[in-house]
C-alpha atoms as a PDB file:
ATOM      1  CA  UNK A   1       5.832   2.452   8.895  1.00  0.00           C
ATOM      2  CA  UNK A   2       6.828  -1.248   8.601  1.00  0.00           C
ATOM      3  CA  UNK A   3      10.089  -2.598   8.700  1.00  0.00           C
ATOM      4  CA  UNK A   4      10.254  -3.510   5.328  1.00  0.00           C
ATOM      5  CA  UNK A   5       9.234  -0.038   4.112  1.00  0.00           C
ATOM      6  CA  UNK A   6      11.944   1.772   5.821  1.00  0.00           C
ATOM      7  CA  UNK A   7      14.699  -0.565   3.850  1.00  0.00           C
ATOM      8  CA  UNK A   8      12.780  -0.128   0.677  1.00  0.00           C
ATOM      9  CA  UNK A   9      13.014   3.603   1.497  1.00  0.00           C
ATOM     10  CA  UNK A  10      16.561   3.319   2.351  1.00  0.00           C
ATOM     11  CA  UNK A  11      17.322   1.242  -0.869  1.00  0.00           C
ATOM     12  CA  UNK A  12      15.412   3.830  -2.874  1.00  0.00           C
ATOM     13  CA  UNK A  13      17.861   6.110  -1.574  1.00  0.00           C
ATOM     14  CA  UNK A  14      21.299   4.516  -1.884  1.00  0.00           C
ATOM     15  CA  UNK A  15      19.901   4.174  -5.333  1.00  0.00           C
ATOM     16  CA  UNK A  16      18.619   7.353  -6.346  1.00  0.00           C
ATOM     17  CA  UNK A  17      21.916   8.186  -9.152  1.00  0.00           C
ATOM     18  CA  UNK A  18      20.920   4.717 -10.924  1.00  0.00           C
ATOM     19  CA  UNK A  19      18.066   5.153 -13.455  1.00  0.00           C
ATOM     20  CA  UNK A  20      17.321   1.469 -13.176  1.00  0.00           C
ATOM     21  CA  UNK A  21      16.704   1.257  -9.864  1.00  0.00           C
ATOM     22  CA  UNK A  22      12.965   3.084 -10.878  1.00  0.00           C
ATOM     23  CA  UNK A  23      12.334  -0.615 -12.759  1.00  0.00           C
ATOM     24  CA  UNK A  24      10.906  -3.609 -11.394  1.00  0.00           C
ATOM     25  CA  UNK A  25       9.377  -6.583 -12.464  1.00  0.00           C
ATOM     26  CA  UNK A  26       5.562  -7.768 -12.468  1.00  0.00           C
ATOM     27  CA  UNK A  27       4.503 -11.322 -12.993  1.00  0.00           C
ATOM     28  CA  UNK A  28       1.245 -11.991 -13.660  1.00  0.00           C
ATOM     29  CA  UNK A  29      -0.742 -15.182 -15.193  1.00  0.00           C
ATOM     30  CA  UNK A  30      -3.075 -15.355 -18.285  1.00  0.00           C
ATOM     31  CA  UNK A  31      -6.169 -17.185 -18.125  1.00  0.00           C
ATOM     32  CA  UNK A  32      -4.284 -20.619 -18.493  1.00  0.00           C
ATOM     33  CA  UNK A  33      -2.065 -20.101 -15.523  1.00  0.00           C
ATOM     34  CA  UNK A  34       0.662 -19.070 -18.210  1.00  0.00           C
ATOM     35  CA  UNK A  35       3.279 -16.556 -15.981  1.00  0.00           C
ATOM     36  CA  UNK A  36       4.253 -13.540 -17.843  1.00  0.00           C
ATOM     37  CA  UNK A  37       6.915 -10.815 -16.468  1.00  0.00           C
ATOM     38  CA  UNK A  38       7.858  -7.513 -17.427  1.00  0.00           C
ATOM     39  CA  UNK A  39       9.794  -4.473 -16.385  1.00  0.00           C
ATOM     40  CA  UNK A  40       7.743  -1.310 -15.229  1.00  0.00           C
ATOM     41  CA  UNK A  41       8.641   1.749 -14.128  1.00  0.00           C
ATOM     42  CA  UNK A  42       7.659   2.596 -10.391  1.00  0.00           C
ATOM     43  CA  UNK A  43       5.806   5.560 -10.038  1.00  0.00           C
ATOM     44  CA  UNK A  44       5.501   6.339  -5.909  1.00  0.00           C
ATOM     45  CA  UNK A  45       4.048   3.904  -3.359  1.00  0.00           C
ATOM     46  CA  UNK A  46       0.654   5.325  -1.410  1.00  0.00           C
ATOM     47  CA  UNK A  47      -0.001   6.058   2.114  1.00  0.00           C
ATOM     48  CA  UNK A  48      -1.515   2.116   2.434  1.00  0.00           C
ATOM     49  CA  UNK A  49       1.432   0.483   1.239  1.00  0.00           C
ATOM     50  CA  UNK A  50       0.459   0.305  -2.416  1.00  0.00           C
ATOM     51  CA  UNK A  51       3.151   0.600  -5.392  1.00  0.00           C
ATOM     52  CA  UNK A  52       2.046   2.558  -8.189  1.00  0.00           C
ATOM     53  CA  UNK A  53       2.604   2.078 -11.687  1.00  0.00           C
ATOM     54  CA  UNK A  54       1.034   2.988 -15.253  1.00  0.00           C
ATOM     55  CA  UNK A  55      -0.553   1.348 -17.977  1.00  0.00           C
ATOM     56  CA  UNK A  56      -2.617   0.656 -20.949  1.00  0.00           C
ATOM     57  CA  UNK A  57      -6.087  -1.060 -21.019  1.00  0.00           C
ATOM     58  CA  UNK A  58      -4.920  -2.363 -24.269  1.00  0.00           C
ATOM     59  CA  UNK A  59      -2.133  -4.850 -22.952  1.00  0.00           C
ATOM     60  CA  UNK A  60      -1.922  -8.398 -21.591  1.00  0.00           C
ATOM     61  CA  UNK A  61      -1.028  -7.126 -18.331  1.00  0.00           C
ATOM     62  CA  UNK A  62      -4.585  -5.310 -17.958  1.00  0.00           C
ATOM     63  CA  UNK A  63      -6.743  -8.148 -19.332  1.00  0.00           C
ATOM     64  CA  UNK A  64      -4.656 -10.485 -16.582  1.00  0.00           C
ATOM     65  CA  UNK A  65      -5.505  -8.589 -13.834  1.00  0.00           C
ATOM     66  CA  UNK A  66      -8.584  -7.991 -13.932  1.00  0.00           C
ATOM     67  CA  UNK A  67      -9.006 -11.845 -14.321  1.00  0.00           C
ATOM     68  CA  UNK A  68      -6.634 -11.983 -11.596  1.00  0.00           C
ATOM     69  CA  UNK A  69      -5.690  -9.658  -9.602  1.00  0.00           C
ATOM     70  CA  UNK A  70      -2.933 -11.931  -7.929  1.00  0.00           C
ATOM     71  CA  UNK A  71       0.706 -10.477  -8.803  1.00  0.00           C
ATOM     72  CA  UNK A  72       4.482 -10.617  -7.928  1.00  0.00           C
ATOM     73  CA  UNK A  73       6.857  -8.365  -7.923  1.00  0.00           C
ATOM     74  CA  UNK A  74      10.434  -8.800  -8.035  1.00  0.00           C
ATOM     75  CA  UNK A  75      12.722  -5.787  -7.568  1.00  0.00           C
ATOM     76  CA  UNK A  76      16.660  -5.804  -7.167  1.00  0.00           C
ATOM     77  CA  UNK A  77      18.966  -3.243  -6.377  1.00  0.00           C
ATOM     78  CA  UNK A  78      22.573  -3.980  -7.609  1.00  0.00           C
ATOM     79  CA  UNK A  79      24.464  -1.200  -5.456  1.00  0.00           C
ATOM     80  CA  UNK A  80      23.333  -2.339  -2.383  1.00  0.00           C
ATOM     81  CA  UNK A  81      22.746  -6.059  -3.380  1.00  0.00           C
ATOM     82  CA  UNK A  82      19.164  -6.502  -1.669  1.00  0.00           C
ATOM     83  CA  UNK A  83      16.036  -8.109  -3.220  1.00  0.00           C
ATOM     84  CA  UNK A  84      12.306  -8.081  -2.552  1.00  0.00           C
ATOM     85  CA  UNK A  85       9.727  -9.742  -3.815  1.00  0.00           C
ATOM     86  CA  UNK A  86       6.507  -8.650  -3.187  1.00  0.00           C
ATOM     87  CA  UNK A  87       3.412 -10.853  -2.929  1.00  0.00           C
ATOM     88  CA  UNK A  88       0.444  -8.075  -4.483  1.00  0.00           C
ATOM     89  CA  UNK A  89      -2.918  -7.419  -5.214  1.00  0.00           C
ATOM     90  CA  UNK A  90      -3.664  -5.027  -8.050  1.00  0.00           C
ATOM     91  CA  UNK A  91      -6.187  -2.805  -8.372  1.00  0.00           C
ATOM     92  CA  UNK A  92      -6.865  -0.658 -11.623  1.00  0.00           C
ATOM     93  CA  UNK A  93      -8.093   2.074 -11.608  1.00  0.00           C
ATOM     94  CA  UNK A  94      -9.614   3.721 -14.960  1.00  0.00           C
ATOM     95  CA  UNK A  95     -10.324   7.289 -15.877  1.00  0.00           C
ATOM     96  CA  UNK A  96     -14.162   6.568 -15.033  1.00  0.00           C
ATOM     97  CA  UNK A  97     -13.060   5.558 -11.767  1.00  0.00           C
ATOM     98  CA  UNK A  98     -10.846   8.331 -10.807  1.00  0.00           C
ATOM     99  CA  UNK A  99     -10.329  11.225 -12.967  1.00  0.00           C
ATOM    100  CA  UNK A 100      -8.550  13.168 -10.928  1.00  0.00           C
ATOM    101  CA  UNK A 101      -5.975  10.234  -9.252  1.00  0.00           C
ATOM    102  CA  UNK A 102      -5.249   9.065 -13.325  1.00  0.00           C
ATOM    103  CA  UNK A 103      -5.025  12.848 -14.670  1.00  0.00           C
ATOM    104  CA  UNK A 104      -2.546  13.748 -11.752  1.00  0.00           C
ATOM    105  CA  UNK A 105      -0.481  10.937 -13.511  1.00  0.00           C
ATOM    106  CA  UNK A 106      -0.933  11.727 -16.578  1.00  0.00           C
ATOM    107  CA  UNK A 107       0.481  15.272 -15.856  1.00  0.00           C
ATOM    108  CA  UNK A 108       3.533  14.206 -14.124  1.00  0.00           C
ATOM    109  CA  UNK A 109       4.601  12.095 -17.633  1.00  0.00           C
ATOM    110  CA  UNK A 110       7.102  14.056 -20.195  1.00  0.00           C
ATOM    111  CA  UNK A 111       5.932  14.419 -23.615  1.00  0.00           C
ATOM    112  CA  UNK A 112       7.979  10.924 -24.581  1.00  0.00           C
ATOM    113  CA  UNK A 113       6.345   8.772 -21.981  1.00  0.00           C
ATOM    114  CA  UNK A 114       2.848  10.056 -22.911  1.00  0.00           C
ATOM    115  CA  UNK A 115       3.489   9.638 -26.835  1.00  0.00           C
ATOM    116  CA  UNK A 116       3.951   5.974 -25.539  1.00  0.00           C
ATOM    117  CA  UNK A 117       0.234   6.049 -24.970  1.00  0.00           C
ATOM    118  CA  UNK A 118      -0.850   7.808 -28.442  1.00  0.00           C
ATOM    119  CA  UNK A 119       0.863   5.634 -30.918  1.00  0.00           C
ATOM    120  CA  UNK A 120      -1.503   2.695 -31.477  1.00  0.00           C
ATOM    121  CA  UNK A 121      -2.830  -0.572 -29.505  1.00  0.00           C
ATOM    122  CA  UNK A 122       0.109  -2.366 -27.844  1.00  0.00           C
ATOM    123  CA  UNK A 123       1.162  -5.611 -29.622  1.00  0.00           C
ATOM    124  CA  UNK A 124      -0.536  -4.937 -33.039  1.00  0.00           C
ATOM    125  CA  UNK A 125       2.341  -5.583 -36.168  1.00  0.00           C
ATOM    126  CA  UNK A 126       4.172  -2.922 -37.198  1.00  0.00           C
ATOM    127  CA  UNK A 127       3.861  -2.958 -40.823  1.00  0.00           C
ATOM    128  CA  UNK A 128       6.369  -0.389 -42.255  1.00  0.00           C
ATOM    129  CA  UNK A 129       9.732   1.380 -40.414  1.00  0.00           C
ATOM    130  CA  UNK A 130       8.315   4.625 -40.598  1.00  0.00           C
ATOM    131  CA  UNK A 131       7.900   6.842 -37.557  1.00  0.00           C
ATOM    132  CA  UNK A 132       5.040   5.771 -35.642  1.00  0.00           C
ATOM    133  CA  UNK A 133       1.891   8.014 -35.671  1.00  0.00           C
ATOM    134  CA  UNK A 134       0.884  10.366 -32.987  1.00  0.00           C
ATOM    135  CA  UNK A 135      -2.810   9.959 -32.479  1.00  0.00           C
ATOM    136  CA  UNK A 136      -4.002  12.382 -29.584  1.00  0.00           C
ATOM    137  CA  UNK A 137      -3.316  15.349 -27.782  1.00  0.00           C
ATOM    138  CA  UNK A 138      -0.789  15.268 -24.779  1.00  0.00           C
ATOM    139  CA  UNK A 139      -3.113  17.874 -22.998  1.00  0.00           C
ATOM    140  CA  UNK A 140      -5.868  15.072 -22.309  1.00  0.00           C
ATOM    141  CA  UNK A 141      -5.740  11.651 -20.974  1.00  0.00           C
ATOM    142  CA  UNK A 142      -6.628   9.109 -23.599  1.00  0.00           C
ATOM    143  CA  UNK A 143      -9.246   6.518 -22.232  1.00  0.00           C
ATOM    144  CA  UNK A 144      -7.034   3.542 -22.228  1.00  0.00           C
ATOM    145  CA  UNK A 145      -4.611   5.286 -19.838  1.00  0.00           C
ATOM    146  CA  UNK A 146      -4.719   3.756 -16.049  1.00  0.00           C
ATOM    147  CA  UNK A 147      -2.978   3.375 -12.716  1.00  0.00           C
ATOM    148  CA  UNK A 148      -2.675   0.467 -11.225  1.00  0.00           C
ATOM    149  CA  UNK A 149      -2.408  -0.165  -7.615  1.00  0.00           C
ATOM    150  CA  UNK A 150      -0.859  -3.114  -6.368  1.00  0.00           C
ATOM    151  CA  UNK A 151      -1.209  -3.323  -2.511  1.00  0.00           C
ATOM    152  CA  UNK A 152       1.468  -5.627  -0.732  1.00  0.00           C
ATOM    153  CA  UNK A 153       0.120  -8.806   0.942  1.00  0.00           C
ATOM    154  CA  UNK A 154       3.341  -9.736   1.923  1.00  0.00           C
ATOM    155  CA  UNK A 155       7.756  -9.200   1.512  1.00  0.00           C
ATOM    156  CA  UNK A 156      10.372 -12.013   0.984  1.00  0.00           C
ATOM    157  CA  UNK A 157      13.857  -9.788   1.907  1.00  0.00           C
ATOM    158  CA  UNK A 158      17.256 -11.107   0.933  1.00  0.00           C
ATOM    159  CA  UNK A 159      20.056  -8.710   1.457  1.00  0.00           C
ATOM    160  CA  UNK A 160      23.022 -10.770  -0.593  1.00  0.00           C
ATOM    161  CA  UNK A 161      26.124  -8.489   1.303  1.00  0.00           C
ATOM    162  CA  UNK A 162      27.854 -10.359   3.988  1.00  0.00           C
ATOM    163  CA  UNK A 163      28.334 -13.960   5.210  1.00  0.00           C
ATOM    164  CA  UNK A 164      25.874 -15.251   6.246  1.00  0.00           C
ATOM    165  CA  UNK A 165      23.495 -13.333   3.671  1.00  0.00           C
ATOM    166  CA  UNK A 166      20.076 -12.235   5.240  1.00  0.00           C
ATOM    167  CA  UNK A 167      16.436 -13.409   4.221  1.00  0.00           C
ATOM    168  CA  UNK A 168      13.472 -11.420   6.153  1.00  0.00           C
ATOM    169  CA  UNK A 169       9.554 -12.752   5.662  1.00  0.00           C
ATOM    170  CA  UNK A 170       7.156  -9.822   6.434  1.00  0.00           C
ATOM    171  CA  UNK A 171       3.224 -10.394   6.380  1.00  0.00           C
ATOM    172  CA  UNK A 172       0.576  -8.986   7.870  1.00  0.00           C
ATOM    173  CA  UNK A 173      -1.196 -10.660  11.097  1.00  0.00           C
ATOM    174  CA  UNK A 174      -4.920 -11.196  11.601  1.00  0.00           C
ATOM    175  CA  UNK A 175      -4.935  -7.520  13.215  1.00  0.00           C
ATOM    176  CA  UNK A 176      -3.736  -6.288  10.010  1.00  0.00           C
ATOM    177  CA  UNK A 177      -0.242  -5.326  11.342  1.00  0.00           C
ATOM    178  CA  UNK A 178       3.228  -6.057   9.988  1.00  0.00           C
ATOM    179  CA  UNK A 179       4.914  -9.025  11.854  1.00  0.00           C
ATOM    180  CA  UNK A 180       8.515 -10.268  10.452  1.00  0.00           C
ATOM    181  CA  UNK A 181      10.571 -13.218  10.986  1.00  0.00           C
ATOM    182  CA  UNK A 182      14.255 -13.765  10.300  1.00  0.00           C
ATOM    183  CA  UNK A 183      14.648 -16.502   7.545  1.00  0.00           C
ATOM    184  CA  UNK A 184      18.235 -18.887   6.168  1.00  0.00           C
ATOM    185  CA  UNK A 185      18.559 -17.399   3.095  1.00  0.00           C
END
């Protein structure tokens, strides 16, 4: 496991009574090289170094990616004080592409989160205050449901406790394994 994993672990932990530690944010670019960032929820982190989070076909965030599937994440933990940014490559994967990988999250949702999913194309107006309509049924995956993948290229790790702080670069070599070096913050 690289080094960088185990402190991610180990921040995951310190973390695990603080709801917010589950958010981080994604940057991605539109077409224009426009950046655009947004909180999403972290859903588990694969075997191959991958973090794993939801979406909708529907949104900016899908149409970027698949354009470009260069992203960044940025993900702080207040209790402990530590950053990382992750340098990522996303991969989405669709229904069509893997049933069972996007139905296995589908199932782990609660009946909020999936509503979410059933209530209309992301971004459209709003044109009343009513309750929003429920268009679906929670027992199947709707086809603009997805997973996305986004494998770590590389991990920029500032720790902002103590004096001197602590900055860590970790990337992988041409052999494909993890090398770090010690950076001034």
């Amino acid at each position: 496991m690289p080094q960088w994993r185990q402190g991610l672990t180990k921040s995951l932990h310190q973390t695990r009574s603080m709801p917010e530690s589950r958010y981080f944010q994604l940057a991605t670019v539109d077409g224009s090289g426009t950046p655009f960032c947004r909180t999403v929820v972290f859903r588990g982190m694969t075997d191959e170094n991958q973090l794993v989070v939801i979406s909708d076909t529907r949104t900016e965030k899908y149409s970027q990616l698949e354009k470009n599937a260069q992203a960044q994440v940025c993900w702080y933990f207040s209790k402990s004080r530590e950053q990382y940014r992750f340098s990522c490559l996303a991969t989405i994967i669709t229904a069509s592409q893997d049933i069972n990988l996007v139905k296995q999250h589908w199932n782990k949702l609660s009946d909020a989160g999936k509503k979410q999913f059933l209530w209309g194309e992301p971004g459209t107006p709003r044109n009343d205050g009513t309750a929003l309509q429920i268009e679906g049924d929670f027992d199947e995956v709707p086809p603009h449901f997805c997973v996305i993948l986004l494998a770590i290229e590389s991990v920029d790790y500032l720790n902002l406790r103590g004096n001197p702080q602590s900055r860590e670069w970790h990337q992988k070599d041409a052999n494909g394994n993890w090398v770090s070096q010690a950076l001034i913050p």
